[in-house]
N, C-alpha and C. Protein backbone atom coordinates (compact mmCIF):
# COMPACT_ATOMS: atom_id res chain seq x y z
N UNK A 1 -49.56 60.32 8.32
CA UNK A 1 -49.73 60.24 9.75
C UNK A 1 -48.63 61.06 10.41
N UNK A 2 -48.73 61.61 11.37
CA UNK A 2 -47.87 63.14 12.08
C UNK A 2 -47.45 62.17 13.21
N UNK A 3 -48.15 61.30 14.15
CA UNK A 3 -48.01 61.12 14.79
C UNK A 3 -48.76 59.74 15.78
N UNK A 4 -48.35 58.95 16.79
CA UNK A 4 -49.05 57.81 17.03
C UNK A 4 -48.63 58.03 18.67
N UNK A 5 -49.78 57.79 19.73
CA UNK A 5 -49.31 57.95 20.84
C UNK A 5 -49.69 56.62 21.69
N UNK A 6 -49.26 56.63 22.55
CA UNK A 6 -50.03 55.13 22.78
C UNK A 6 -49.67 55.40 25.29
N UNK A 7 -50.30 54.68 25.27
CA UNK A 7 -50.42 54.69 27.23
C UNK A 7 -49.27 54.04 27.49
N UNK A 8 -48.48 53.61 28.36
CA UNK A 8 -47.26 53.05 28.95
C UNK A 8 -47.25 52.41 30.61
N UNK A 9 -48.83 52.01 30.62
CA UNK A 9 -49.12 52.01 32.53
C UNK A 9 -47.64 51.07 33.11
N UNK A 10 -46.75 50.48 32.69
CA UNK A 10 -46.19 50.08 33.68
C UNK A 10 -44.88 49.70 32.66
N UNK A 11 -43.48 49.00 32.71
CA UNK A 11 -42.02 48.91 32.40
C UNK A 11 -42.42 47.62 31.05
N UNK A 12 -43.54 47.03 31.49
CA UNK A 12 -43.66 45.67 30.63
C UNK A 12 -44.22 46.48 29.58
N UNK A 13 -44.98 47.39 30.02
CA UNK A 13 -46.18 47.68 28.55
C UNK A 13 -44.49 48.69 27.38
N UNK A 14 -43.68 49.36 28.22
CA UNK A 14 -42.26 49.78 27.58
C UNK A 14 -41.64 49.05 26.55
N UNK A 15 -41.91 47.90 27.35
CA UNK A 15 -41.12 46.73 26.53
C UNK A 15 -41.68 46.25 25.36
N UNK A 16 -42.86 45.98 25.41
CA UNK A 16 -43.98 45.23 24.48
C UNK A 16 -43.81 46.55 23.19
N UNK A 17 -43.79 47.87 23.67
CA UNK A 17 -43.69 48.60 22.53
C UNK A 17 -42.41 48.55 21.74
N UNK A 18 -41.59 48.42 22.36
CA UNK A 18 -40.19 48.16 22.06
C UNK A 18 -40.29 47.13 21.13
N UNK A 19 -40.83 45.88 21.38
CA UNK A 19 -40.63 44.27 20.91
C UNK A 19 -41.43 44.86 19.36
N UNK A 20 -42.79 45.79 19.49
CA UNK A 20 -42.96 45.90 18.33
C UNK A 20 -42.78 46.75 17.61
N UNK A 21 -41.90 47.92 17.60
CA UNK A 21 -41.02 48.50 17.19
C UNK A 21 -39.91 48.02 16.38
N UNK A 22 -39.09 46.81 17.37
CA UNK A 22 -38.25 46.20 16.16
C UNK A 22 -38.78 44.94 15.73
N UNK A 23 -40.02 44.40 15.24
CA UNK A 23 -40.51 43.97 14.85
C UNK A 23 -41.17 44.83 13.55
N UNK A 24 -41.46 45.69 13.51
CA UNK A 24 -41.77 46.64 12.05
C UNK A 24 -40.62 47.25 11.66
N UNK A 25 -39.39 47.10 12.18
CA UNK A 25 -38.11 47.72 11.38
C UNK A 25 -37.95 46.80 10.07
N UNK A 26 -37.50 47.44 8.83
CA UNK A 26 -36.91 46.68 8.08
C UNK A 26 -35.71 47.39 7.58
N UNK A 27 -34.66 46.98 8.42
CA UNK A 27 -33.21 47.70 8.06
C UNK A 27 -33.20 48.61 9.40
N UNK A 28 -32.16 49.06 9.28
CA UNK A 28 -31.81 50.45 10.49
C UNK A 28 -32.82 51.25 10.48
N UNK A 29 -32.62 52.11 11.57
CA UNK A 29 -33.82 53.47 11.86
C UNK A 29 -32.78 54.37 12.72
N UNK A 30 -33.09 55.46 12.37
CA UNK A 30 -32.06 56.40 13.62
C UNK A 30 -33.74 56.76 15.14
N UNK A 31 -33.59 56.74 16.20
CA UNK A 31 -34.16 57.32 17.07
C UNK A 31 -33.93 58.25 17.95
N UNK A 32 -34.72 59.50 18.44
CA UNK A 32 -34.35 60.00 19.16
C UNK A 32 -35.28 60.11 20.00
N UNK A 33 -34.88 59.61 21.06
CA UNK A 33 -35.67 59.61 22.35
C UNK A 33 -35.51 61.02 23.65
N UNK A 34 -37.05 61.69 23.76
CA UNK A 34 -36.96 62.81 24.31
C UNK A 34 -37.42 62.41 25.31
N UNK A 35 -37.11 63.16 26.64
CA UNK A 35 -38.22 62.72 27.84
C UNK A 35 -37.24 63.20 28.93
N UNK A 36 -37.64 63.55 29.72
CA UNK A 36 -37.43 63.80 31.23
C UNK A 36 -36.62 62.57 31.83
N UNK A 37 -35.55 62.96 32.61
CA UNK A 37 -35.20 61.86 33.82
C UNK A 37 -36.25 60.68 34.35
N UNK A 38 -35.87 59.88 34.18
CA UNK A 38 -36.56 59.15 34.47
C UNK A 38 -37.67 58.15 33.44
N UNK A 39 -38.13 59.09 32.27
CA UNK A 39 -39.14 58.90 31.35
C UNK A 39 -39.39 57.92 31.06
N UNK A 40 -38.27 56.59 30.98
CA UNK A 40 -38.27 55.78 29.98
C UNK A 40 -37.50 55.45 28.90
N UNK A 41 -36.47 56.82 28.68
CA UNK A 41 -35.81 56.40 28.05
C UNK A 41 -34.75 55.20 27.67
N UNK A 42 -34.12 55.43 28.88
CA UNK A 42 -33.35 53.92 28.91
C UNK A 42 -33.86 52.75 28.53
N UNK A 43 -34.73 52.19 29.25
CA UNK A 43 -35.80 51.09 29.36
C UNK A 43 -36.17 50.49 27.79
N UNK A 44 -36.71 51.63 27.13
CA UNK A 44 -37.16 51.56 25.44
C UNK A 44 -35.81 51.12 24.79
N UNK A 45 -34.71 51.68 25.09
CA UNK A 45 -33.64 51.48 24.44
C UNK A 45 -33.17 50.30 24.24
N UNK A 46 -33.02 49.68 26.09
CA UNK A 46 -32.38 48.22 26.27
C UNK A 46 -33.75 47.41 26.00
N UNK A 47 -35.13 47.44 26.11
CA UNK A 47 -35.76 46.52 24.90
C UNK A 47 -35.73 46.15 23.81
N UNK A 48 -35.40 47.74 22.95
CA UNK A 48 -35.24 47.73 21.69
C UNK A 48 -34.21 47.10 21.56
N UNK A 49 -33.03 46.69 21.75
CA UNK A 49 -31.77 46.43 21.69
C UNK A 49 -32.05 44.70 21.98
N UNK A 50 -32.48 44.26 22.88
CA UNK A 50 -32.88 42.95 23.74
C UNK A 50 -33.77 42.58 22.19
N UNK A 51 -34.95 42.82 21.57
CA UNK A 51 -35.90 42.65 20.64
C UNK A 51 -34.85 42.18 19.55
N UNK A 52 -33.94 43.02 19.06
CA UNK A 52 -33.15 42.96 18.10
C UNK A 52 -32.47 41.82 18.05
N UNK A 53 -31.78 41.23 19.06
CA UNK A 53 -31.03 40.21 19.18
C UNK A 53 -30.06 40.28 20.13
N UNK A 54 -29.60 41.59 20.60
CA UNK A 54 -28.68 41.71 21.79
C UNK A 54 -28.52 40.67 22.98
N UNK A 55 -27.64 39.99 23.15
CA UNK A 55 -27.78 39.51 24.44
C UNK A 55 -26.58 39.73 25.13
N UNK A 56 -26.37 39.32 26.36
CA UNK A 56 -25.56 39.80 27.40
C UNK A 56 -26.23 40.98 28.00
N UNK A 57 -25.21 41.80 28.64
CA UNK A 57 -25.49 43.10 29.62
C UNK A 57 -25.62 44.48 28.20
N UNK A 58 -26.79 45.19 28.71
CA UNK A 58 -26.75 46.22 27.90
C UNK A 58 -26.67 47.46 29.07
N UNK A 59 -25.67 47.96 28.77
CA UNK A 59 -24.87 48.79 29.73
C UNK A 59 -25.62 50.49 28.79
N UNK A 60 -25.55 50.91 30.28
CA UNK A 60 -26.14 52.38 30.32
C UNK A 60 -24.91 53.29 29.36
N UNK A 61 -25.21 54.04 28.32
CA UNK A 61 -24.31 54.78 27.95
C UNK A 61 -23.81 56.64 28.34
N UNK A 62 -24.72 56.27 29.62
CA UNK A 62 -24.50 57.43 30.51
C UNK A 62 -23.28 58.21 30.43
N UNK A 63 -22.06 57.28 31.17
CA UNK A 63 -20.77 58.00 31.16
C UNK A 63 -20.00 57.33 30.14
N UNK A 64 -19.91 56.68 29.19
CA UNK A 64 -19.17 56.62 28.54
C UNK A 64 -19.29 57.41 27.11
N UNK A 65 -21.26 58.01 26.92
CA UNK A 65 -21.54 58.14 25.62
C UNK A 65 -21.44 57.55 25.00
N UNK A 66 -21.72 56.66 24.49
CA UNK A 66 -21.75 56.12 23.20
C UNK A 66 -21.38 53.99 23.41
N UNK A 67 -22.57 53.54 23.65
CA UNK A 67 -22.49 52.25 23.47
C UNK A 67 -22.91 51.13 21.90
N UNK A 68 -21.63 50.59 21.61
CA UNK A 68 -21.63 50.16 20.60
C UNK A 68 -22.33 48.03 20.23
N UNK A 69 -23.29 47.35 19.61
CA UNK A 69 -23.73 46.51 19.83
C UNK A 69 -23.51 45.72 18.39
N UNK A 70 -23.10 45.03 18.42
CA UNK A 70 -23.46 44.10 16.92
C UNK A 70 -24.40 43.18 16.55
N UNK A 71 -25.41 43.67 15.48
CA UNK A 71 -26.42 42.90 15.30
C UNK A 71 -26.12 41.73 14.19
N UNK A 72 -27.74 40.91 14.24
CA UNK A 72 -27.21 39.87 13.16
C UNK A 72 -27.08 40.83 11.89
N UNK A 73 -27.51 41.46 11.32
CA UNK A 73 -27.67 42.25 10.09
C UNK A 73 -27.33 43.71 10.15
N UNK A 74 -26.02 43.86 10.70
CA UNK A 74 -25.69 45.48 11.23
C UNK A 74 -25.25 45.74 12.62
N UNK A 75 -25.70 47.08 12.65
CA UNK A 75 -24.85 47.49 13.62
C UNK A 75 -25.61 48.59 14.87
N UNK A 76 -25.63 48.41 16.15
CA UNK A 76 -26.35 49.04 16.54
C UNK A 76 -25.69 50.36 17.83
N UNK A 77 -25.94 51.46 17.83
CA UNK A 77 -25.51 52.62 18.77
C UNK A 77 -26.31 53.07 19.53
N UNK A 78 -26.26 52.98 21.01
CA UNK A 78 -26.91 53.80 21.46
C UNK A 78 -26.06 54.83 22.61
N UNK A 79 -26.55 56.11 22.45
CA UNK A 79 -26.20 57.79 22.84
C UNK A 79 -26.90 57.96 23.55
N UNK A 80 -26.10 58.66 24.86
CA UNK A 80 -27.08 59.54 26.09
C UNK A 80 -25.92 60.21 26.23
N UNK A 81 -26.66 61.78 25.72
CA UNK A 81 -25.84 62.86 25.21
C UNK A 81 -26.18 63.63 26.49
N UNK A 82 -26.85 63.08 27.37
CA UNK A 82 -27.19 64.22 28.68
C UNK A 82 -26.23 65.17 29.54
N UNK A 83 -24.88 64.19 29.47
CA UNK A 83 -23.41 65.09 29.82
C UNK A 83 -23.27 66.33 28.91
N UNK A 84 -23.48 66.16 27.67
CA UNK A 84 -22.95 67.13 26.27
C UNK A 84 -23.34 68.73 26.46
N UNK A 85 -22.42 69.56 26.81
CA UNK A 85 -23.16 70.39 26.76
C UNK A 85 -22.92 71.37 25.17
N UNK A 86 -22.34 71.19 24.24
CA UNK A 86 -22.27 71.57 23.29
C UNK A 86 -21.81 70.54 22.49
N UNK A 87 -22.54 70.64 20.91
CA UNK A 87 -22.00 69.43 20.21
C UNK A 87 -21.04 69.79 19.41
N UNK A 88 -20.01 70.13 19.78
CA UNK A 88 -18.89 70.13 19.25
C UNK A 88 -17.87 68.97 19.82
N UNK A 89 -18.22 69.05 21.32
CA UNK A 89 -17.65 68.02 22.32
C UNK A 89 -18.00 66.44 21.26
N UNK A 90 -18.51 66.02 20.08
CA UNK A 90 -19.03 64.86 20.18
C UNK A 90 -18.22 64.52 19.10
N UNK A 91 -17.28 65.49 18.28
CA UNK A 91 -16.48 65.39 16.95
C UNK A 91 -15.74 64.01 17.87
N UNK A 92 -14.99 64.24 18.51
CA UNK A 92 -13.84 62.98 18.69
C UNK A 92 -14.52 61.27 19.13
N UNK A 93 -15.45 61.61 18.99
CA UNK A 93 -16.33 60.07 19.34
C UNK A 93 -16.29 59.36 18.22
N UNK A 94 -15.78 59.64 17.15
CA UNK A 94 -16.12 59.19 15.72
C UNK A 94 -17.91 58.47 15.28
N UNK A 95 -18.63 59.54 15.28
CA UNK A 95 -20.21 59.15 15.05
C UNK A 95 -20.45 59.00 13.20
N UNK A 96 -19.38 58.78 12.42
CA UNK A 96 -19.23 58.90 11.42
C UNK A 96 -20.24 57.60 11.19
N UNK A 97 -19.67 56.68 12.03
CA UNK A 97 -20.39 55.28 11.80
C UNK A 97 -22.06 55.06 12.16
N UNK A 98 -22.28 55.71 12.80
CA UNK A 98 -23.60 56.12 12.89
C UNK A 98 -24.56 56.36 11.25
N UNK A 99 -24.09 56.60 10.31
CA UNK A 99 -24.64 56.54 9.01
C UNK A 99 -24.33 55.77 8.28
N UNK A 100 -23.85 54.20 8.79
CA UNK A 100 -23.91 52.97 7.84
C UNK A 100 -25.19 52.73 7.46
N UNK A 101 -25.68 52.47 6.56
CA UNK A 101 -26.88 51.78 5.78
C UNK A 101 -27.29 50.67 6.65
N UNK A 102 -28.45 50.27 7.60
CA UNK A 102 -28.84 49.45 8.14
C UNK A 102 -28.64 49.67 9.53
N UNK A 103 -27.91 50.86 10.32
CA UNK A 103 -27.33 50.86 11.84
C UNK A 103 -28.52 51.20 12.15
N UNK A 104 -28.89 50.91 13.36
CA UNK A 104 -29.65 51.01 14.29
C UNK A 104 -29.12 52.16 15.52
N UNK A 105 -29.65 53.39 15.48
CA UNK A 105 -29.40 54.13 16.18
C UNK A 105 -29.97 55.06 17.28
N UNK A 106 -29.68 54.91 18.38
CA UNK A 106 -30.69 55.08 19.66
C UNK A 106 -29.71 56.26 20.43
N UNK A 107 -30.33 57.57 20.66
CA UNK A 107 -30.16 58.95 20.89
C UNK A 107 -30.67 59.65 22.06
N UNK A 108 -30.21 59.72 23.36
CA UNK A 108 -30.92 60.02 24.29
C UNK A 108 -30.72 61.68 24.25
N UNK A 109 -31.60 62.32 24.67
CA UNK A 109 -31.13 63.58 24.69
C UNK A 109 -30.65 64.23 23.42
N UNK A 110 -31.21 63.72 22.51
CA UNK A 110 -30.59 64.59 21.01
C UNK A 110 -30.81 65.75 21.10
N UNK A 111 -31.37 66.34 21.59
CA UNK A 111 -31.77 68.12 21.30
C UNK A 111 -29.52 68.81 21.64
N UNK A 112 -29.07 68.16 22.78
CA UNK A 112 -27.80 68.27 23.04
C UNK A 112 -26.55 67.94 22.18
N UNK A 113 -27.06 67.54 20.76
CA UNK A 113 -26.43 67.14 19.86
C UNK A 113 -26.72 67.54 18.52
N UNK A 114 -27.42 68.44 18.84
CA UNK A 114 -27.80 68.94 17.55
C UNK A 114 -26.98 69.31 16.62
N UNK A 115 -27.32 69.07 14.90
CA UNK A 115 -26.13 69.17 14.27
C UNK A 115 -25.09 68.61 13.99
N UNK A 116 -24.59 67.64 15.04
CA UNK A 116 -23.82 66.93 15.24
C UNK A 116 -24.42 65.12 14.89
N UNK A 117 -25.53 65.04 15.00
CA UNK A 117 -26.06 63.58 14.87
C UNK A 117 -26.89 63.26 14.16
N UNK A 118 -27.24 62.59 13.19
CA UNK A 118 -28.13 62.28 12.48
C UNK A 118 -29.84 62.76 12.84
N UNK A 119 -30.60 62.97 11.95
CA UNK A 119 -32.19 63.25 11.94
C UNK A 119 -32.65 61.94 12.97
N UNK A 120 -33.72 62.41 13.08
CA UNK A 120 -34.60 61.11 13.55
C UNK A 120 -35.37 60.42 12.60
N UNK A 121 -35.52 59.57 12.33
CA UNK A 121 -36.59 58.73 12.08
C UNK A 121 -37.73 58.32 12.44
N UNK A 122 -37.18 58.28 14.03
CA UNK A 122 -38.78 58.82 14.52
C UNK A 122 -38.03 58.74 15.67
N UNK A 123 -39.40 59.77 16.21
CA UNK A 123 -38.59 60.38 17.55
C UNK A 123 -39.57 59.78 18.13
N UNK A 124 -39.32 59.26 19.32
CA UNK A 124 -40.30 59.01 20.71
C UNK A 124 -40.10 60.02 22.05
N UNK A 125 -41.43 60.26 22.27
CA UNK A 125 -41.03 61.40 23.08
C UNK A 125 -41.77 60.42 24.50
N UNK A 126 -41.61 60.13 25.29
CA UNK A 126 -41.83 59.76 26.70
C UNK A 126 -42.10 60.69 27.94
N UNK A 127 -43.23 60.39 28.54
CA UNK A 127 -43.47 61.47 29.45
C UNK A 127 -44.27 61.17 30.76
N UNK A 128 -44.32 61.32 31.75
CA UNK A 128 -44.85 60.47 32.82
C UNK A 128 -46.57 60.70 32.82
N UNK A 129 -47.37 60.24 33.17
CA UNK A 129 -48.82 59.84 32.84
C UNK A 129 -49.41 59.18 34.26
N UNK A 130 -49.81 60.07 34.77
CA UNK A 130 -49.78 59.17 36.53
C UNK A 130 -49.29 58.51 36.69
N UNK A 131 -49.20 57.28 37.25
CA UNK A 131 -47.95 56.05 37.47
C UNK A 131 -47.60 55.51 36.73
N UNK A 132 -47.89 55.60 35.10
CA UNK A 132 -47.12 55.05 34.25
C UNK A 132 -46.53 56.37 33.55
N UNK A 133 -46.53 55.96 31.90
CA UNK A 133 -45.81 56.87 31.18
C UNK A 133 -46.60 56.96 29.86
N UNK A 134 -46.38 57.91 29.19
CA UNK A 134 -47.10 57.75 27.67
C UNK A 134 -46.11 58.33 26.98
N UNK A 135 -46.18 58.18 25.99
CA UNK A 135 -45.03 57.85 24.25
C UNK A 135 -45.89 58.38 23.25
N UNK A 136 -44.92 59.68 22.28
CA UNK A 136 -45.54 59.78 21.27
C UNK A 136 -44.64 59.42 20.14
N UNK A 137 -45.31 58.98 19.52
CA UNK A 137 -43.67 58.31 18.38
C UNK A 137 -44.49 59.48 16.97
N UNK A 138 -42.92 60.03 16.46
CA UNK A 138 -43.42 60.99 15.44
C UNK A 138 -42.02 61.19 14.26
N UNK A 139 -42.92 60.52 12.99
CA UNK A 139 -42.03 60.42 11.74
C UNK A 139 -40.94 61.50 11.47
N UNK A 140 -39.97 61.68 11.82
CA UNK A 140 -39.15 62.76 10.76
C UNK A 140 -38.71 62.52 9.29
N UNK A 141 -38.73 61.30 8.86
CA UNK A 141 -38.46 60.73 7.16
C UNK A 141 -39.11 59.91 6.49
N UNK A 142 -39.09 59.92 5.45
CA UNK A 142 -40.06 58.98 4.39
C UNK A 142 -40.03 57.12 5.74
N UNK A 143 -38.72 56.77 6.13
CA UNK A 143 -38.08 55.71 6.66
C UNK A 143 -39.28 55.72 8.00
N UNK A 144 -39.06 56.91 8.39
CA UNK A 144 -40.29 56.98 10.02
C UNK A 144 -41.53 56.69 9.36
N UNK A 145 -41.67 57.14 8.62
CA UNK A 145 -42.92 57.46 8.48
C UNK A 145 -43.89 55.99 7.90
N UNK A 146 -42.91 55.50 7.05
CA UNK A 146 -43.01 53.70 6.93
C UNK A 146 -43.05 53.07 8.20
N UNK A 147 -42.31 53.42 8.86
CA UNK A 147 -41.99 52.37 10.52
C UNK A 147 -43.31 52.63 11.28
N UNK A 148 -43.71 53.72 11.44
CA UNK A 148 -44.72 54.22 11.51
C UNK A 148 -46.52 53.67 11.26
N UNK A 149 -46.10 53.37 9.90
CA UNK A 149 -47.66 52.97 9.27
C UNK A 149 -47.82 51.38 9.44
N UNK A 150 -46.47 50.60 9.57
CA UNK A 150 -46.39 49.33 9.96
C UNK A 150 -47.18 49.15 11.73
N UNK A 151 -46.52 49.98 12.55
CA UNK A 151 -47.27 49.89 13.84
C UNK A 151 -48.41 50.01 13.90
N UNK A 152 -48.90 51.05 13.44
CA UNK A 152 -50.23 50.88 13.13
C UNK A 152 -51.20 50.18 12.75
N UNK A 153 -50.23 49.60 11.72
CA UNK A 153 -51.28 48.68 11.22
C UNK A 153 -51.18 47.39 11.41
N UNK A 154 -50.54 47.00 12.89
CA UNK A 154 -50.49 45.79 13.48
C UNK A 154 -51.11 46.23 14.81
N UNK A 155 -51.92 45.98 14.90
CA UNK A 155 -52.26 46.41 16.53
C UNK A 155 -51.88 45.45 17.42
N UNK A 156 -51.53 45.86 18.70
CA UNK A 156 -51.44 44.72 19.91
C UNK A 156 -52.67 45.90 20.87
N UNK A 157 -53.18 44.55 21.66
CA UNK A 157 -54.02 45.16 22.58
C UNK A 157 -53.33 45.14 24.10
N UNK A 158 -52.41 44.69 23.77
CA UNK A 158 -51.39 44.97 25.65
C UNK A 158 -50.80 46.68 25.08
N UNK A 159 -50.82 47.24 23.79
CA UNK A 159 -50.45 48.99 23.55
C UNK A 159 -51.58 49.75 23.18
N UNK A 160 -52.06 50.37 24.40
CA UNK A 160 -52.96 50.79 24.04
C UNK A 160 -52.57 52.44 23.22
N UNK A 161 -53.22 52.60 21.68
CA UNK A 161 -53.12 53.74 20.92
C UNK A 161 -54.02 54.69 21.13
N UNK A 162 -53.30 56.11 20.83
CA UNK A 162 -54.77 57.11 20.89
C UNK A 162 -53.75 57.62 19.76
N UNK A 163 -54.39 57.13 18.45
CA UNK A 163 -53.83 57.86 16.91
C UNK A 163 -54.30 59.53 17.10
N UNK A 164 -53.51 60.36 15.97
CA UNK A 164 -53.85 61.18 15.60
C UNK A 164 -53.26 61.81 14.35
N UNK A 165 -53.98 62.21 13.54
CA UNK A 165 -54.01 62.39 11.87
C UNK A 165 -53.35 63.54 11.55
């Protein structure tokens, strides 16, 4: 499977994808989330994060780059590299930790980090769709590509899919 896209009409249907997203994780996943201002990115992130077990405030990692979360079973990062204008700027952040076995890693703007940050696992790309938004989620590793075939093959009917092979 290359790829899975699904409709986004409103912030809840964001969420619900999110909830089952980390609901088919087993262990860490790296993500990189593409999309326009506004897209959604954020939103997917602090679900995904909320799904996981996060609680308290999940703070925008806008200006600080790099927000750090502790899960029950690991460790979770999420990046909005949208300041970055070259990834060299990202050596002193120490992203070393970003490749523990099991981290959970959430990438806004990766194209700005290239080189510098781990592959995706699967990338979600977000994009506006008349008043909502639509999402294409697309494997980059054996790991995506599992996370992948699990969504699939759980359907919810509050996400609506338009597969493609």
């Amino acid at each position: 499977m290359r790829e899975w896209s699904v409709d986004l009409p409103d912030e809840a249907a964001t969420r619900r994808l999110a909830e089952r997203v980390a609901a088919a994780m087993e262990g860490g996943a790296v993500f990189h989330l593409d999309g326009e201002l506004g897209a959604g990115k954020s939103s997917f992130a602090r679900a995904l994060l909320q799904a996981l077990g996060v609680t308290g405030r999940i703070k925008s990692p806008t200006y600080s780059l790099v927000e750090h979360y502790p899960l029950a079973h690991g460790q979770a990062w999420h990046l909005d590299l949208y300041r970055i204008a070259d990834p060299d700027e990202l050596e002193w952040l120490g992203l070393d930790a970003l490749g523990e076995p099991g981290a959970v890693v959430l990438i806004e703007w990766p194209q700005r980090g290239a080189g510098a940050i781990p592959p995706a696992d699967l990338t979600l790309a977000l994009a506006y769709a008349g008043s909502g938004r639509a999402a294409r989620l697309t494997p980059g590793t054996p790991r995506g590509e599992q996370l992948l075939l699990r969504l699939v093959a759980n359907p919810d009917a509050s996400v609506q899919p338009r597969t493609r092979g």
